[in-house]
Protein backbone atom coordinates (compact mmCIF):
# COMPACT_ATOMS: atom_id res chain seq x y z
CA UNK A 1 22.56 19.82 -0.81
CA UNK A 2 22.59 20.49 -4.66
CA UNK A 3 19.48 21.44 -6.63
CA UNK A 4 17.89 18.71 -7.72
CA UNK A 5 15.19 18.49 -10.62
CA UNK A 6 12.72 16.19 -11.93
CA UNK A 7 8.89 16.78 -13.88
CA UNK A 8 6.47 16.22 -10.73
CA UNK A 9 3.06 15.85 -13.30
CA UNK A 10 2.35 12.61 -15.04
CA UNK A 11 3.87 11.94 -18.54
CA UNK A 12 1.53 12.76 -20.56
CA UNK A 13 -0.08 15.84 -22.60
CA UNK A 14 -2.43 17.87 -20.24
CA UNK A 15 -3.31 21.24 -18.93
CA UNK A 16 -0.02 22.23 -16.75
CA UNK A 17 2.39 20.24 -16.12
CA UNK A 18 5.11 20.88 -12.98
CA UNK A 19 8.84 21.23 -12.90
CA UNK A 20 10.44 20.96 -9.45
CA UNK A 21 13.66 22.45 -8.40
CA UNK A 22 14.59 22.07 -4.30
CA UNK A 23 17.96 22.34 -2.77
CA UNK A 24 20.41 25.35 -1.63
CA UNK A 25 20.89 26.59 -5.48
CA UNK A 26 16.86 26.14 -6.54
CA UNK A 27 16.25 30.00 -6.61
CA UNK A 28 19.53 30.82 -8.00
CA UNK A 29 18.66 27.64 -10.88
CA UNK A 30 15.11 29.38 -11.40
CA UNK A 31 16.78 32.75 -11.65
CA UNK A 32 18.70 31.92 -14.74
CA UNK A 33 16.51 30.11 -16.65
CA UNK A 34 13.24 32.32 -15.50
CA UNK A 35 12.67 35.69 -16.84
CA UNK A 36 9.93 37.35 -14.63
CA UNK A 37 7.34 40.22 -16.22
CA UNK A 38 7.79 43.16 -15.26
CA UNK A 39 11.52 42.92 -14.52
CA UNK A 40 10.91 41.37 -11.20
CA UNK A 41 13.76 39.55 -9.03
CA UNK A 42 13.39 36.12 -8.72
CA UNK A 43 16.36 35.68 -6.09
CA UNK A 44 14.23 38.64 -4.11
CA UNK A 45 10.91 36.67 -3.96
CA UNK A 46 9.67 35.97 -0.85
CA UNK A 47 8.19 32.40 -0.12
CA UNK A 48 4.82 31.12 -1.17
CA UNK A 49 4.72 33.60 -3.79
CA UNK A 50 4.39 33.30 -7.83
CA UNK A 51 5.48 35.39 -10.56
CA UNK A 52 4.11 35.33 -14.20
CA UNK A 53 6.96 35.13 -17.12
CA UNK A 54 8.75 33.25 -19.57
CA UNK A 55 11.25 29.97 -19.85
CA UNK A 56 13.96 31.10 -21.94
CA UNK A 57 17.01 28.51 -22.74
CA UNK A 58 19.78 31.02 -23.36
CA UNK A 59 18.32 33.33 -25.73
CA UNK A 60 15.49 31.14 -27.01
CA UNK A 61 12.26 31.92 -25.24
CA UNK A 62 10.89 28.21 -24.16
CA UNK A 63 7.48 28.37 -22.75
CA UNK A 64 5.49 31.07 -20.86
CA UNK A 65 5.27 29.87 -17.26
CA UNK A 66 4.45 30.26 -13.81
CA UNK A 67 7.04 30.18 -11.42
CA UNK A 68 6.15 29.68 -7.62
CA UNK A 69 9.00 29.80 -4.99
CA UNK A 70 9.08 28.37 -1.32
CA UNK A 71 11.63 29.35 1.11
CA UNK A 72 13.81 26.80 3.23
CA UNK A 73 12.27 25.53 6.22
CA UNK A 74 8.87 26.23 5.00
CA UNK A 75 8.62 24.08 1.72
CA UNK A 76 7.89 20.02 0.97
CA UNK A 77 11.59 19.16 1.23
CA UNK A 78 12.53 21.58 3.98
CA UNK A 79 14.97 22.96 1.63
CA UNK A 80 15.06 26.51 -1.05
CA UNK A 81 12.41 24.71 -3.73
CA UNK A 82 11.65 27.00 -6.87
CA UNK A 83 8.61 25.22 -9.16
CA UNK A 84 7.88 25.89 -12.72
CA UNK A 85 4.40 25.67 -14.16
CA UNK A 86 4.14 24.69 -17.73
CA UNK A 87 1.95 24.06 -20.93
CA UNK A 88 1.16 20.79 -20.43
CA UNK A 89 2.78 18.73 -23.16
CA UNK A 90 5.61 16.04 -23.46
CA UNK A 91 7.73 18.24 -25.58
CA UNK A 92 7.87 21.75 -23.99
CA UNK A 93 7.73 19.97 -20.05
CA UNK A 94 10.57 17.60 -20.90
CA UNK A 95 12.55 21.16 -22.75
CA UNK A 96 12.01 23.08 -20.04
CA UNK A 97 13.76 20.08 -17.42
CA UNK A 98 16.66 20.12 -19.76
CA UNK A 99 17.35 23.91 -19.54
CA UNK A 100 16.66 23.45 -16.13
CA UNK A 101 19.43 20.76 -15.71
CA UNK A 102 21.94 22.86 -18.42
CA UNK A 103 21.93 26.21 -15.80
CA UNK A 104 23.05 23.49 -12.82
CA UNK A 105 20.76 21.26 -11.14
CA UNK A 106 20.79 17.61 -11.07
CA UNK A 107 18.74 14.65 -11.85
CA UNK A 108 16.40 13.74 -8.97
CA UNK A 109 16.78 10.01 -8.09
CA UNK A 110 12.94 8.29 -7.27
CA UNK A 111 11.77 9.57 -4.71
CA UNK A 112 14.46 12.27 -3.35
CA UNK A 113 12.27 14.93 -3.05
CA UNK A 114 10.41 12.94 -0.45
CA UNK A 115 13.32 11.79 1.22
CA UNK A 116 15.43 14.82 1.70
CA UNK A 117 11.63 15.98 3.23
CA UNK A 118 12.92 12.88 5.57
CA UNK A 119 16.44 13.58 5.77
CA UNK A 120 15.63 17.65 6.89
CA UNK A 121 12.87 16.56 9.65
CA UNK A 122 9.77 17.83 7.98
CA UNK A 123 8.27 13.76 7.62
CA UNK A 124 9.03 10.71 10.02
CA UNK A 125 9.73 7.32 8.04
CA UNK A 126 6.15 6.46 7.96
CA UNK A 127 4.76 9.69 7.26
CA UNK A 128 7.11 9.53 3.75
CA UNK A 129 5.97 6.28 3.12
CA UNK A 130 2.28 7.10 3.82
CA UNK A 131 3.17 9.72 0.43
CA UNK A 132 2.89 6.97 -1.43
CA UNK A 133 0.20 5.29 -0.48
CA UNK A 134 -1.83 8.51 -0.83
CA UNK A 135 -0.54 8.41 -4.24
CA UNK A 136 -1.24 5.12 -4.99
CA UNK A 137 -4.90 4.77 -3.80
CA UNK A 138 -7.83 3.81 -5.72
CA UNK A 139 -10.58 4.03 -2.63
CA UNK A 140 -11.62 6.05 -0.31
CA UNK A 141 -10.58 3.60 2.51
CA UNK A 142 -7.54 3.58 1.17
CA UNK A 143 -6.89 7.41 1.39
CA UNK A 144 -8.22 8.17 4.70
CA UNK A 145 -6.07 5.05 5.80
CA UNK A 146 -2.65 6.78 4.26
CA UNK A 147 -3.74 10.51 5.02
CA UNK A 148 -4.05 9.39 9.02
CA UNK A 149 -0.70 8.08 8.30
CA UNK A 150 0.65 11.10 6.26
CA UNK A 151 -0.59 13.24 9.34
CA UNK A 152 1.16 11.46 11.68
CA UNK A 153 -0.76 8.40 13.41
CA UNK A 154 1.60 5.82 13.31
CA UNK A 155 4.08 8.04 14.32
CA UNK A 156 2.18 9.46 17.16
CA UNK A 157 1.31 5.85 18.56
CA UNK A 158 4.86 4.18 17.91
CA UNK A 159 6.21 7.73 20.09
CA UNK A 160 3.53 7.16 22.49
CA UNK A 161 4.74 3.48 23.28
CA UNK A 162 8.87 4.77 22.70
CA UNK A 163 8.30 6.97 25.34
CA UNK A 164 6.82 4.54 28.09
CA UNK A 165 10.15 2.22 27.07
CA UNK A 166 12.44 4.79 27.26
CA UNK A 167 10.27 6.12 31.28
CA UNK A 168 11.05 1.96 31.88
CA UNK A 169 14.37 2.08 30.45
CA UNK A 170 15.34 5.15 32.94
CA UNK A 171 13.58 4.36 36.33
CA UNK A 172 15.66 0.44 35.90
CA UNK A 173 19.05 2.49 35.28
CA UNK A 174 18.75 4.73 37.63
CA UNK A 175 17.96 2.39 40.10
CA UNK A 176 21.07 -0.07 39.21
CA UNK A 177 23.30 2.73 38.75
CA UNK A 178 23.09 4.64 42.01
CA UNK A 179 22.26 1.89 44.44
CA UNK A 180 23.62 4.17 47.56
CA UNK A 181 21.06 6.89 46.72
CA UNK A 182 17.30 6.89 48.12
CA UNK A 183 15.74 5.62 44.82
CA UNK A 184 12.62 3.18 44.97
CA UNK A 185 13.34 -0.03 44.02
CA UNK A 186 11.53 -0.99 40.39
CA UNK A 187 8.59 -3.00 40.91
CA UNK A 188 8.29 -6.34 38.42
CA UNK A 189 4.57 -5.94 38.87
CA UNK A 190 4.78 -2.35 37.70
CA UNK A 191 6.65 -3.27 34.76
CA UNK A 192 4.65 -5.91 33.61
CA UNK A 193 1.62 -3.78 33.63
CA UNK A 194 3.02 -0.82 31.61
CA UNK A 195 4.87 -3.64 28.81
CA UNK A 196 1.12 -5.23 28.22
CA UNK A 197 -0.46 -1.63 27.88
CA UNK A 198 2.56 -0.97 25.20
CA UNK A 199 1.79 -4.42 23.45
CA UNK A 200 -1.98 -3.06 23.45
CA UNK A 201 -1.39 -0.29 21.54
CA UNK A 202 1.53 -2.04 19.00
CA UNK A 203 -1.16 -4.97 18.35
CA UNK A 204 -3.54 -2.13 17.18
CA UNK A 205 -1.01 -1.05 14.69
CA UNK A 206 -0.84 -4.34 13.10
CA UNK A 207 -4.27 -6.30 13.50
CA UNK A 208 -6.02 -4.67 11.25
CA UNK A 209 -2.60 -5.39 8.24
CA UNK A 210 -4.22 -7.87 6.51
CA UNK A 211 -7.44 -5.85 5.84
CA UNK A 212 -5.21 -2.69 5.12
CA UNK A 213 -2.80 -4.83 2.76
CA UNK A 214 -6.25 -6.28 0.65
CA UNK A 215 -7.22 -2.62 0.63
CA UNK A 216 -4.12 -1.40 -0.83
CA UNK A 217 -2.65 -3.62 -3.18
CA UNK A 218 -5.83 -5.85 -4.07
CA UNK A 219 -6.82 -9.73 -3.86
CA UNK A 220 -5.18 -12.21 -6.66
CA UNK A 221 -8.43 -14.24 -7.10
CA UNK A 222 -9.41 -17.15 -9.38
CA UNK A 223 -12.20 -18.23 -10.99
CA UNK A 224 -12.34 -21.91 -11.68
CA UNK A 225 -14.88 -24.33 -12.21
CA UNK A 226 -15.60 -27.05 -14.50
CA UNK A 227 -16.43 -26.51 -18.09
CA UNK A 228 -19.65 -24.64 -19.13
CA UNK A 229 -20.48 -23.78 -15.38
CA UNK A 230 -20.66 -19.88 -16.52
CA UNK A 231 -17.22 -18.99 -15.05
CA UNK A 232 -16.47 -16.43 -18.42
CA UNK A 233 -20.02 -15.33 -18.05
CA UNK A 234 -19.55 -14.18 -14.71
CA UNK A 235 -15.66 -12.46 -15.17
CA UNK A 236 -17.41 -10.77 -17.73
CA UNK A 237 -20.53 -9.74 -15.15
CA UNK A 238 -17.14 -8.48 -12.56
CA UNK A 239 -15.68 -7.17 -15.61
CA UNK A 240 -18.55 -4.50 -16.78
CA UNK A 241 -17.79 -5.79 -20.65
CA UNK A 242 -16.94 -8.82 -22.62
CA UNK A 243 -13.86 -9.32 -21.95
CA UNK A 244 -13.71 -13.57 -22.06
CA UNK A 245 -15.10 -15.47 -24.75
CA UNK A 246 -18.81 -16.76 -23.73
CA UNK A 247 -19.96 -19.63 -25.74
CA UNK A 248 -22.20 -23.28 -25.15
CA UNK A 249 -19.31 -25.09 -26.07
CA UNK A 250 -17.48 -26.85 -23.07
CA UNK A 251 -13.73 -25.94 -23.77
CA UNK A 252 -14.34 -22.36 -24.78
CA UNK A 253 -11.51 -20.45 -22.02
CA UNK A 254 -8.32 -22.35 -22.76
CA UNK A 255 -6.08 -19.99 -21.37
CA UNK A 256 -6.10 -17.26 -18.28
CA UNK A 257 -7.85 -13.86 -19.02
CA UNK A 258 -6.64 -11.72 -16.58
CA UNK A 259 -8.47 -8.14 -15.51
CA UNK A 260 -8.62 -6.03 -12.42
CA UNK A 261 -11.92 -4.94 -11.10
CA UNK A 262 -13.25 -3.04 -8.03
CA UNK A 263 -15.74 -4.57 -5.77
CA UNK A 264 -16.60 -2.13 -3.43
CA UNK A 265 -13.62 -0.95 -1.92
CA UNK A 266 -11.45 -3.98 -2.43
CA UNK A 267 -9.50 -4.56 -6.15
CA UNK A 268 -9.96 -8.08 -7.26
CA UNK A 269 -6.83 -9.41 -9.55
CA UNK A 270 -9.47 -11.82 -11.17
CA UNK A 271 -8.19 -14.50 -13.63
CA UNK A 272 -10.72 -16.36 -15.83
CA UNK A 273 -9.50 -19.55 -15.90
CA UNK A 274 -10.32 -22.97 -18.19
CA UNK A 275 -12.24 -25.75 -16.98
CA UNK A 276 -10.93 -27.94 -14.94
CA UNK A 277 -11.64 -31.73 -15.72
CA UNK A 278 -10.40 -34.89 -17.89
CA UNK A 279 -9.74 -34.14 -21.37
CA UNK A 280 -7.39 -35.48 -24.33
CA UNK A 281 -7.04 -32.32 -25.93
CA UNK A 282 -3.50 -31.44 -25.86
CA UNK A 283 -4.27 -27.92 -25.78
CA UNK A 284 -6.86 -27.58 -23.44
CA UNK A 285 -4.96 -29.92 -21.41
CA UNK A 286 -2.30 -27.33 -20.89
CA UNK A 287 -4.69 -24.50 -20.20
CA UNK A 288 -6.01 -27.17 -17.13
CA UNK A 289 -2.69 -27.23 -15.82
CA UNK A 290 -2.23 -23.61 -15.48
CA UNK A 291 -5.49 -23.39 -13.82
CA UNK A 292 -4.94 -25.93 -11.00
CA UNK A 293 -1.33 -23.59 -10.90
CA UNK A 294 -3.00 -20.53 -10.46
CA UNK A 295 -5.39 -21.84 -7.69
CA UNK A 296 -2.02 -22.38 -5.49
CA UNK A 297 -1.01 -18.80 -5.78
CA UNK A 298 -4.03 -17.31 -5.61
CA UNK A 299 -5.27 -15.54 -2.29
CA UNK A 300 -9.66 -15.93 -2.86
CA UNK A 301 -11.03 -18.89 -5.01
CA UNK A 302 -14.41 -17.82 -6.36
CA UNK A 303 -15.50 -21.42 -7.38
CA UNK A 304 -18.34 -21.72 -9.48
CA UNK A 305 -20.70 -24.44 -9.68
CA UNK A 306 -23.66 -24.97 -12.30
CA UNK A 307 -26.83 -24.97 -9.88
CA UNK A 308 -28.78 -27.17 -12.89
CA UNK A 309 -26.94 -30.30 -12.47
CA UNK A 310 -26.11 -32.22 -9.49
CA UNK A 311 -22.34 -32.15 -8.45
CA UNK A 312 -19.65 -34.33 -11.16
CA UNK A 313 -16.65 -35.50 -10.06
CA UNK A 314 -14.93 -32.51 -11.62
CA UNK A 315 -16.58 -30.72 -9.06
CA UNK A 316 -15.80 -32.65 -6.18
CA UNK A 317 -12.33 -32.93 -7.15
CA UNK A 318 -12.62 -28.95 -6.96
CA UNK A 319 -13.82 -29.36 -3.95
CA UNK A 320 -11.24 -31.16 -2.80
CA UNK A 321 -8.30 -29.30 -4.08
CA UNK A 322 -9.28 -25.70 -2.37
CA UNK A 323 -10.05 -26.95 0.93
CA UNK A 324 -7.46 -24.93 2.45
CA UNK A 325 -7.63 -21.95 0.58
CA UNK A 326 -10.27 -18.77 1.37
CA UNK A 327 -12.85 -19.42 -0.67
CA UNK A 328 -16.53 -18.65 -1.83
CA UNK A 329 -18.76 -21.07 -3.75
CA UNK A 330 -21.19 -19.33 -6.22
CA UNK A 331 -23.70 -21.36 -7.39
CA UNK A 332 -25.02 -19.95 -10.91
CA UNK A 333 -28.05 -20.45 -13.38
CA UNK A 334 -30.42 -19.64 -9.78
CA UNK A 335 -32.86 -18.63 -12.47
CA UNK A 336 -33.15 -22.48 -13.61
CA UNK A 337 -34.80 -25.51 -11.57
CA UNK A 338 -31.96 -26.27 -9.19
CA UNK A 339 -30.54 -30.22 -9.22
CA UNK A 340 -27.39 -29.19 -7.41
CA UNK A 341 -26.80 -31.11 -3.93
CA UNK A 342 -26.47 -27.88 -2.07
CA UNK A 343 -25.90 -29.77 1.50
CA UNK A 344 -22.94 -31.07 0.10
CA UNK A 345 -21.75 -27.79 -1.08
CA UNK A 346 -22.61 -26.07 2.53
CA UNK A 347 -20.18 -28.60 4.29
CA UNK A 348 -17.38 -27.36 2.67
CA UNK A 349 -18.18 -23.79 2.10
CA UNK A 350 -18.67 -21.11 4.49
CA UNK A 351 -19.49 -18.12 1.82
CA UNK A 352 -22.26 -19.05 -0.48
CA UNK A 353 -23.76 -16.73 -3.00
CA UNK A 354 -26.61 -17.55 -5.27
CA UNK A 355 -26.43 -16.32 -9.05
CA UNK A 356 -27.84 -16.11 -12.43
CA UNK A 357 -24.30 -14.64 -14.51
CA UNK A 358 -26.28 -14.92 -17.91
CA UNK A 359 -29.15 -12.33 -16.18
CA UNK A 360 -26.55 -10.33 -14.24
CA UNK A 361 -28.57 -11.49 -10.99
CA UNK A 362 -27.10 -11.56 -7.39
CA UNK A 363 -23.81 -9.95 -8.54
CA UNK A 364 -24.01 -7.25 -6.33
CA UNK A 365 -24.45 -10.13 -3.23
CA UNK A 366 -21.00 -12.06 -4.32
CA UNK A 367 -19.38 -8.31 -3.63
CA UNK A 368 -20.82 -7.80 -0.19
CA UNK A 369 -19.32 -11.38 0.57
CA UNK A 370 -16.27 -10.87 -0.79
CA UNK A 371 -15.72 -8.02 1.61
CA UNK A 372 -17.00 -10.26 4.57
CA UNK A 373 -14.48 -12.38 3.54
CA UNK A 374 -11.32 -10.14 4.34
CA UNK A 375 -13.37 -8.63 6.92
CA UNK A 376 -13.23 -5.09 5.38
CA UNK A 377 -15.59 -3.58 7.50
CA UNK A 378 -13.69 -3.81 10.12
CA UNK A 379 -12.14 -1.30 8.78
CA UNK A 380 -13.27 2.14 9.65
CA UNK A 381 -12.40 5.15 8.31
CA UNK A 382 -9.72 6.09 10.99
CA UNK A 383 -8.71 2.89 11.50
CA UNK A 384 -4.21 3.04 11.97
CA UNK A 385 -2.56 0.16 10.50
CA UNK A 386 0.99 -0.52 9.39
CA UNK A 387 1.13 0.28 5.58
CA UNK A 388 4.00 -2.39 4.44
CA UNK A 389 5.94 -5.03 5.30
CA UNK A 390 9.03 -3.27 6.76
CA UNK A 391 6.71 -1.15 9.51
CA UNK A 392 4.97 -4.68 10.33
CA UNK A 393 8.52 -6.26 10.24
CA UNK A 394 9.87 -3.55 13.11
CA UNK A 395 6.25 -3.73 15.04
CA UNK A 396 6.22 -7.65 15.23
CA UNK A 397 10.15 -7.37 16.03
CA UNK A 398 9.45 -4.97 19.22
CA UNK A 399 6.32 -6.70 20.35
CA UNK A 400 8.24 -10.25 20.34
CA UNK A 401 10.67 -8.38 22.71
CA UNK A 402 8.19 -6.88 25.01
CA UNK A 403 6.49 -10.16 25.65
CA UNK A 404 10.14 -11.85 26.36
CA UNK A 405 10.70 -9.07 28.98
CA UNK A 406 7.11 -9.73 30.25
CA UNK A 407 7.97 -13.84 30.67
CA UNK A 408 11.43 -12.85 32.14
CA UNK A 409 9.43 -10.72 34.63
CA UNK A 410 7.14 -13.47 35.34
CA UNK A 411 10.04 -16.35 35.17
CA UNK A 412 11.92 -14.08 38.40
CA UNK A 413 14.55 -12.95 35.79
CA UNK A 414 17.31 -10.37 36.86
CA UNK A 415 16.08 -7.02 35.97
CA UNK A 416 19.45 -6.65 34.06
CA UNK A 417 18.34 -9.38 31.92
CA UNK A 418 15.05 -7.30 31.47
CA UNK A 419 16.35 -4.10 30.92
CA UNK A 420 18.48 -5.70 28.19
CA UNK A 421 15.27 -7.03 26.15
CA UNK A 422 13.15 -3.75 26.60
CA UNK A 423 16.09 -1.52 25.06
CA UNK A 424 16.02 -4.05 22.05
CA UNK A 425 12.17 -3.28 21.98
CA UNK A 426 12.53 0.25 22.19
CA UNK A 427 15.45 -0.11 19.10
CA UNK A 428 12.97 -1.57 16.97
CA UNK A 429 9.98 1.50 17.25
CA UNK A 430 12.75 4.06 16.52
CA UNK A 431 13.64 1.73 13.01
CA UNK A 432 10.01 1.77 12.61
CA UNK A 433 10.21 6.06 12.48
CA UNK A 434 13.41 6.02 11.03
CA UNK A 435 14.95 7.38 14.31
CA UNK A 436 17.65 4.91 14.27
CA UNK A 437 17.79 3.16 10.41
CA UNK A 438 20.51 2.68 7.81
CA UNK A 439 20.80 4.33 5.18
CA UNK A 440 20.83 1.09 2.76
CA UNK A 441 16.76 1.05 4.50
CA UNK A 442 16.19 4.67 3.61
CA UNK A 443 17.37 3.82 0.04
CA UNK A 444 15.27 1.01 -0.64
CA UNK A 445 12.41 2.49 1.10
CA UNK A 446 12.45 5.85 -1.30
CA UNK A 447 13.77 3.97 -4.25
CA UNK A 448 9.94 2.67 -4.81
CA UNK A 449 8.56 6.24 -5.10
CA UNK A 450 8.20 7.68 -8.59
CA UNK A 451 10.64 10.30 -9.70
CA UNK A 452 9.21 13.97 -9.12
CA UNK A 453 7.70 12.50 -5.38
């Protein structure tokens, strides 16, 4: 494949920043645009070695660098991969890609790196994807969870269940193909017993998704209450700074304030929404509108109810509206004499938290429910999960399969019939490693890296 060549650091000024070359020109790319010190050979450098010396764009010294040089199989991509370390800023890193791409390498499309790394055998489908999540993680959940992948779990499982298909696959031709020979006839009983210990082990790639999905890409939760209940208060409280407006007047949040915030290990998408009740205000009005909107899409509903006043209608109409939704009722002002008809409250709500917002009090409780919630805990680190939608996709898509084979078994199907449905399973696990995909999949799946990856 041609060299390709992208800036593998961040965009922005800092100490180094890295310029990756990989394909069957990189050390012949490096080589003209590299000058080492000391009149060393850059096409006779061994792998995993680095030379010292200077970026020089025709006869214009660039930058002094550090060049380090990997040899094909033994690198990232599995291919000749030559990278250039840099002065960290915008200028001189995006110079140096330039000269790069002037002396004959190419542009590298999102992702390529990773995917030739695919494409040459040195990462199954959901180790590459697992890159990203590394990448992308903002816990330490979430890491562990995408290095087990990066190492190999999924992959190792999803084998370890391809394999006992494929041992099913082979004993039922065998036995239909050479019906003269002395082969044992395949037992229905047999097969049912080693499909249900290969659903076991795909249902513990996927029951813990949910969990791993919150984990990775965060919970789009809404605050709402009626006016003045201390919703702003308390976004600000998630928020660690002021960031709504906090005043005594009823009305105050008349349109969403948006902010993400850790809890734990979980990110909360929280939007600060305005108070939902009966008003003539035009403008306030619309602000209600997009909060009874926003309580639709949203995945948690942190409803907040003023613990010095009995229950409104407002609030029952809250009530009302979120019944169906995961929820958590957090009754504020706990530091004030409390009116509020909590029995009423309890038979709607299974998560209760007690607060005072203005004092900062019992925050730290509303996070520990939150995660009961979603049921993070049950999620320990070493815990393997499918990571996105297409690996839960090709998981659901085998397991539907294998229990079709398993009620044709019990139903006194032909075993022609089975053998048909537990090929189809087995066709879905080698999509899921990327074993047997199309490229159009590969492309989407690497076109959501970032360039450099």
């Amino acid at each position: 494949m041609s060299a390709i060549a992208a800036i593998s650091t961040p965009e922005a000024p800092g100490g180094i920043a890295v310029i990756r070359i990989s394909g069957e020109d990189a050390i012949a790319v490096a080589e003209k645009v590299f000058r080492p010190a000391g009149g060393r050979n850059v096409a006779e450098m061994p792998g995993y070695t680095c030379a010292y010396g200077e970026v020089w764009d025709g006869d214009e010294p660039v930058d002094d660098c550090i060049l380090t040089v990997f040899r094909a199989p033994h690198s990232y991509t599995g291919e000749d991969t030559a990278e250039i370390s840099c002065h960290g800023g915008l200028f001189v890193t995006k110079r140096i890609l330039r000269t790069v791409l002037k002396n004959g390498a190419v542009t590298a499309e999102p992702g390529e790196f990773t995917k030739r790394a695919f494409l040459n055998g040195k990462l199954d489908l959901t180790q590459a994807e697992a890159v990203m999540d590394i990448i992308s993680a903002k816990g330490e959940r979430e890491l562990r969870m995408a290095e087990e992948l990066r190492e190999g779990a999924a992959f190792r499982m999803a084998d370890k269940c391809s394999k006992k298909l494929m041992k099913m696959l082979g004993d039922l031709a065998a036995w239909a193909d050479y019906p003269e020979e002395d082969i044992p006839a395949v037992d229905p009983e047999n097969l049912i017993t080693g499909l249900s210990e290969v659903r076991e082990d795909l249902w513990s790639l996927i029951k813990n998704y949910d969990c791993g999905r919150v984990l990775r890409d965060g919970i789009a939760t809404a605050i709402i209450g009626r006016p003045n209940v201390g919703k702003s208060t308390l976004f600000n409280c998630l928020s660690g700074y002021d960031r709504s407006i906090v005043t005594d007047i009823a009305g105050t949040t008349r349109d969403v304030v948006e902010e993400s915030v850790r809890v734990g290990d979980i990110t909360l998408r929280l939007s600060d929404t305005a108070g939902i009740h009966e008003t003539e205000d035009v403008i306030e009005g619309i602000g209600v509108n997009i909060a009874e909107k926003l309580i639709d899409s949203s995945e948690l509903v942190i409803a907040v109810f003023d613990g010095g006043c009995p229950l409104t209608e407002d609030d029952q109409y809250l009530i009302n509206k979120i019944n169906n939704k995961k929820k958590l009722a957090v009754i504020n002002k706990s530091d004030v004499e409390q009116l509020l008809e909590i029995s009423k409250i309890k038979e709607k709500f299974q998560h209760i938290v007690y607060i005072s917002a203005k004092e900062n009090q019992g925050v730290e409780k509303l996070k520990c429910e939150i995660e009961s919630i979603f049921e993070i805990n049950e999620m320990t680190i070493g815990t393997v999960s499918a990571s996105n939608e297409r690996q839960k996709r090709c998981i659901e898509s085998s397991l539907r399969c294998i229990d079709s084979a398993i009620d044709a078994l019990n139903s006194g199907e032909l075993l022609d019939a089975v053998n048909v449905i537990i090929d189809e399973a087995e066709q879905f696990l080698l999509e899921l490693t990327g074993q047997r995909i199309t490229n159009a999949v590969v492309d989407e799946v690497f076109s959501r890296f970032c360039v450099g990856k």
